[in-house]
N, C-alpha and C. Protein backbone atom coordinates (compact mmCIF):
# COMPACT_ATOMS: atom_id res chain seq x y z
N UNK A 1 201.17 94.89 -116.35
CA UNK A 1 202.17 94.04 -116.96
C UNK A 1 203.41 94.02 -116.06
N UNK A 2 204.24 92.93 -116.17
CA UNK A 2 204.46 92.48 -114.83
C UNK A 2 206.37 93.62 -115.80
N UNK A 3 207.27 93.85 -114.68
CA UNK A 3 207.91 94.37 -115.03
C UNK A 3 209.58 93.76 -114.52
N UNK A 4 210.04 93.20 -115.63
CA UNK A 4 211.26 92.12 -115.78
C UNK A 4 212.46 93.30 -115.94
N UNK A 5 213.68 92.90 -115.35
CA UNK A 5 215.21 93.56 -115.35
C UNK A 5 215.78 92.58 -115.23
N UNK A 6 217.08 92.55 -116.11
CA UNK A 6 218.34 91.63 -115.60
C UNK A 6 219.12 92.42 -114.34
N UNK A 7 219.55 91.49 -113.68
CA UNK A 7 220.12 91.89 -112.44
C UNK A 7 221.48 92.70 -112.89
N UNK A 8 222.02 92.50 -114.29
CA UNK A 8 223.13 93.45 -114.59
C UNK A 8 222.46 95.51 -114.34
N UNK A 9 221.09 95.22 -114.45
CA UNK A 9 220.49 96.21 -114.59
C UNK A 9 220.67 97.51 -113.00
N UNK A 10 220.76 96.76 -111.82
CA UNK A 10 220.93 96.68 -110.59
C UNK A 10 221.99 97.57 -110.11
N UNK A 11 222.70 97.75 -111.32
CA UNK A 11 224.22 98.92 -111.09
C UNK A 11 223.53 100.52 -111.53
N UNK A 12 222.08 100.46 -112.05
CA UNK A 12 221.52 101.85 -112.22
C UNK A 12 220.13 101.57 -110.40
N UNK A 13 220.58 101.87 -109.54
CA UNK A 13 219.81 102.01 -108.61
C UNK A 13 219.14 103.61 -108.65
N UNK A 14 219.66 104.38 -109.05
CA UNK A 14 218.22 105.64 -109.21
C UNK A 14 217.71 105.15 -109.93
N UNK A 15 217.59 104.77 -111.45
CA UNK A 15 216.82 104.81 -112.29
C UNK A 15 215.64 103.66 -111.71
N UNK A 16 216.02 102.61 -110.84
CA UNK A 16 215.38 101.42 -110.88
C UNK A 16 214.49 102.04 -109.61
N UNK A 17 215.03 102.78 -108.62
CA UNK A 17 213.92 103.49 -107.51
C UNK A 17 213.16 104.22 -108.41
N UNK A 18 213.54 104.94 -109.57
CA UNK A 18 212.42 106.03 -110.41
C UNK A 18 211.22 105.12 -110.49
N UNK A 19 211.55 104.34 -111.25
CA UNK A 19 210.95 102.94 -111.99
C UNK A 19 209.71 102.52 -110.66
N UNK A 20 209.96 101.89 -109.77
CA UNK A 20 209.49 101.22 -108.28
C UNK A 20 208.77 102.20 -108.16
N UNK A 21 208.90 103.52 -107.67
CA UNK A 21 208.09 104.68 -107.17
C UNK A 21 207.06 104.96 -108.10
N UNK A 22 207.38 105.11 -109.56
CA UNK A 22 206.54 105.85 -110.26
C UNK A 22 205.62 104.43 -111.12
N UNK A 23 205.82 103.44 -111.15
CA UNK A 23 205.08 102.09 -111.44
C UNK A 23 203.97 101.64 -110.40
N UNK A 24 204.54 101.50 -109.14
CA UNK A 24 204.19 100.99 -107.58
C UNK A 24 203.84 99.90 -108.45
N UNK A 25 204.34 98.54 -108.76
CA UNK A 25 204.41 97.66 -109.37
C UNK A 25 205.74 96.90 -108.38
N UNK A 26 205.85 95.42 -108.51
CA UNK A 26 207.24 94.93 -108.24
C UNK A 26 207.75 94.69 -109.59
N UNK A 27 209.06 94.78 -109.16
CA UNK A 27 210.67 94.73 -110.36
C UNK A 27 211.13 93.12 -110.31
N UNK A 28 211.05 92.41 -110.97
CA UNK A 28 211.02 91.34 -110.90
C UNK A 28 213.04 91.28 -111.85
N UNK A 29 213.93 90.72 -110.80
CA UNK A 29 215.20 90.54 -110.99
C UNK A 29 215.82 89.38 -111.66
N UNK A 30 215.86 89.63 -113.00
CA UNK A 30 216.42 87.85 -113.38
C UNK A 30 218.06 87.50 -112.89
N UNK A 31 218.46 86.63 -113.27
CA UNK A 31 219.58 86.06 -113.02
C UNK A 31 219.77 84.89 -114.36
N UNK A 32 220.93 85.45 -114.96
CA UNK A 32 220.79 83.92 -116.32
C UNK A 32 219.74 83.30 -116.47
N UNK A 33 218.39 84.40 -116.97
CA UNK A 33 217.56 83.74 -117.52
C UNK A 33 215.90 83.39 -116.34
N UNK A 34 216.57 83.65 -115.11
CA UNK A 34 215.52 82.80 -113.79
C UNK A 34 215.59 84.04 -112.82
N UNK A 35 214.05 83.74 -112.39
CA UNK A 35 213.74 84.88 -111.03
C UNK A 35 214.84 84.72 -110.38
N UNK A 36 214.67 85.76 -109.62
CA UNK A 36 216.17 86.09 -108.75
C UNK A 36 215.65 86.67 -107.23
N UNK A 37 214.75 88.21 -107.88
CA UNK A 37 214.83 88.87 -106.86
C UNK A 37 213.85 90.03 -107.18
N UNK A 38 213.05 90.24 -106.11
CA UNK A 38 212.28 91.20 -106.97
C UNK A 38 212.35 92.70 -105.71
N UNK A 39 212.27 93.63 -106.26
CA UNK A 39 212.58 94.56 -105.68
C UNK A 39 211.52 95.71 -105.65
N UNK A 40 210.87 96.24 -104.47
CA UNK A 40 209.57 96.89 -104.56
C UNK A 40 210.15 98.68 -103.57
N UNK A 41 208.94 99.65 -103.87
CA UNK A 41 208.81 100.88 -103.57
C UNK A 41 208.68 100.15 -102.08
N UNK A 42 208.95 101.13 -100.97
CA UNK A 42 208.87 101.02 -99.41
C UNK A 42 207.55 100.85 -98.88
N UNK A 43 206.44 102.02 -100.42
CA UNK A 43 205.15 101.90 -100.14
C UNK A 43 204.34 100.94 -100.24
N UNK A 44 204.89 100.47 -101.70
CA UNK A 44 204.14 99.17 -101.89
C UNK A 44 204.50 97.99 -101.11
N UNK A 45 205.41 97.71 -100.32
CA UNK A 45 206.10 96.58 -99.27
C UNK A 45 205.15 96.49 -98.24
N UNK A 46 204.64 98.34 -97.78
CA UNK A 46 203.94 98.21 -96.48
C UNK A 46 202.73 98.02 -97.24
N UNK A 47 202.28 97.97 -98.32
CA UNK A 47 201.15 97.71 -98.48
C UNK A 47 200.56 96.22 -98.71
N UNK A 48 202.08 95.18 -99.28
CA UNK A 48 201.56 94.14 -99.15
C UNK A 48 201.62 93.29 -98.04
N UNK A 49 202.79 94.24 -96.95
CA UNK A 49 202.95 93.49 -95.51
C UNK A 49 201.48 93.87 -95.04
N UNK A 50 200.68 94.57 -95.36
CA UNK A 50 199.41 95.15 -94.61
C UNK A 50 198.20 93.95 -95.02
N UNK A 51 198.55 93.29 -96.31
CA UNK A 51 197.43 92.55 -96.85
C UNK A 51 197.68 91.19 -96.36
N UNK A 52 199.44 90.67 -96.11
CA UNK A 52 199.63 89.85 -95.54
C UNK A 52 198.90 89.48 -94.50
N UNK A 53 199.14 90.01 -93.46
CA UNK A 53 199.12 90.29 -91.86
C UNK A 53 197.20 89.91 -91.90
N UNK A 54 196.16 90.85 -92.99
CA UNK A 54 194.71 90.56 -92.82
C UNK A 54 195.00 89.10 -92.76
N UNK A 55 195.45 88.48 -94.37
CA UNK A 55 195.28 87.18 -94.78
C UNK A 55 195.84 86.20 -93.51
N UNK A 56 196.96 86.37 -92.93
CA UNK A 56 197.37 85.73 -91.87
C UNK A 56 196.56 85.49 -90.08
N UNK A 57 195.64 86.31 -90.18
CA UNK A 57 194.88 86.86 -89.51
C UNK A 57 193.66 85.90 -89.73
N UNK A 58 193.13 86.08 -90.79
CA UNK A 58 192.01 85.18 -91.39
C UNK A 58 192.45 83.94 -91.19
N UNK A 59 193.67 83.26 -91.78
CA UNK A 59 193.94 81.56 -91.87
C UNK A 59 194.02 81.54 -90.70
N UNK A 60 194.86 81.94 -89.65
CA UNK A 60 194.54 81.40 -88.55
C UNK A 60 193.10 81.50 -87.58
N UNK A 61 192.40 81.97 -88.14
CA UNK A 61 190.99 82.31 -87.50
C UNK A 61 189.85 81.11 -87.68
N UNK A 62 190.50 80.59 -89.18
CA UNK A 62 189.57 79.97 -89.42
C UNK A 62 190.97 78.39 -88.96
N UNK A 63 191.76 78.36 -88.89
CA UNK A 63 192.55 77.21 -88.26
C UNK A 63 191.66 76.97 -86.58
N UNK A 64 191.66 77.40 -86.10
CA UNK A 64 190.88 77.53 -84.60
C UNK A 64 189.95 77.25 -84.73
N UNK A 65 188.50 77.96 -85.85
CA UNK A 65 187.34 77.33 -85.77
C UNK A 65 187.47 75.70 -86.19
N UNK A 66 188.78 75.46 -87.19
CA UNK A 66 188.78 73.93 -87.50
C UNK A 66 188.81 73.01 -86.77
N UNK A 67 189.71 73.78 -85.38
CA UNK A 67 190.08 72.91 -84.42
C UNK A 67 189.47 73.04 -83.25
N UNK A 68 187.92 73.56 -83.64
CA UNK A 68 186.74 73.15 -82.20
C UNK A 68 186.40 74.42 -81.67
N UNK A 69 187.50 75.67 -81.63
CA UNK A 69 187.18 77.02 -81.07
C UNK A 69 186.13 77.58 -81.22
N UNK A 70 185.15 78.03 -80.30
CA UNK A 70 183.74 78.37 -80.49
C UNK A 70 184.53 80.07 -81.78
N UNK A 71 183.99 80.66 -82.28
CA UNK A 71 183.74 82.28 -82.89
C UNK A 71 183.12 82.68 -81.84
N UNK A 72 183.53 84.17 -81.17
CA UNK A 72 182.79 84.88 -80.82
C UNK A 72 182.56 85.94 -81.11
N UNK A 73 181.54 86.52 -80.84
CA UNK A 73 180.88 87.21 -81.41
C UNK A 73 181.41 89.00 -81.39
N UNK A 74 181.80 89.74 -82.25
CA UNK A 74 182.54 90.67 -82.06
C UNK A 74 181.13 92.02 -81.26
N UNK A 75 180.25 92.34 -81.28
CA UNK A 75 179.69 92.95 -80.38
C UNK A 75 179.74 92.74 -79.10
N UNK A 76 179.59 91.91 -78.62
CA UNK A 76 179.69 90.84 -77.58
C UNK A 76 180.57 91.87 -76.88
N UNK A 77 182.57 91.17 -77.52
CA UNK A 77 183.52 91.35 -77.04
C UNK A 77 183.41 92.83 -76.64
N UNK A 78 183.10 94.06 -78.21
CA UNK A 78 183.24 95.25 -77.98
C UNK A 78 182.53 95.87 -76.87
N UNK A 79 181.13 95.40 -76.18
CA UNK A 79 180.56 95.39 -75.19
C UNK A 79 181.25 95.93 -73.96
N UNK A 80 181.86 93.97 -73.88
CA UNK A 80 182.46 94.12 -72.51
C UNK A 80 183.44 94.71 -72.65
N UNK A 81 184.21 95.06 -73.89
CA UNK A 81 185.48 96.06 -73.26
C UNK A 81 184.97 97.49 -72.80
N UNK A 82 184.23 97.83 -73.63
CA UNK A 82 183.66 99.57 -73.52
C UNK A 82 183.29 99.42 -71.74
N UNK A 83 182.01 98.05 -71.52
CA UNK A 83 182.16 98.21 -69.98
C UNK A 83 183.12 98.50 -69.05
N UNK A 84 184.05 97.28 -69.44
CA UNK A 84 185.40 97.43 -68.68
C UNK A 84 186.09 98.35 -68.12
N UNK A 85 186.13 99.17 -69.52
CA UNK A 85 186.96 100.68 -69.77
C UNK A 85 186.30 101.67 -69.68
N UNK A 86 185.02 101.70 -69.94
CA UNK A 86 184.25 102.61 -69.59
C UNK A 86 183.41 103.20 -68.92
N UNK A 87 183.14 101.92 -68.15
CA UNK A 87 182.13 101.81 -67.14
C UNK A 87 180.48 101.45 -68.17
């Protein structure tokens, strides 16, 4: 359940890090009534910058195959690097 504060709320910053840490949920910040601002644990940030970055990873992967780029084949690649580097 998604977890709502008025931004008057914002003047208790321990209680609202207690909250963030011990939820790992985002704090969703109103303002008169309307999203504002939502405020997350450090952990959970790197965890959705981590899911970002796959997903961003993927759209552009498949943007390239849209636009004619052969896929290659990831054994392939790992191959020739190990050669490369490894002899």
């Amino acid at each position: 359940m998604p977890i709502i504060m008025p931004i008057r709320d914002l003047r208790n910053t321990s209680e609202i890090s207690e909250i963030a840490h011990k939820e790992q949920e985002p704090i969703f910040i109103t303002k008169n009534g309307y999203s504002d601002l939502v405020v997350m644990s450090s952990e959970l940030y790197d965890e959705f910058a981590g899911v970002n970055r796959i997903d961003q990873a993927i759209y552009e992967s498949e943007l390239e195959t849209a636009n004619g780029f052969e896929p290659v084949d990831a054994e392939e690649v790992f191959s020739e690097l190990e050669k490369k580097y490894f002899g």
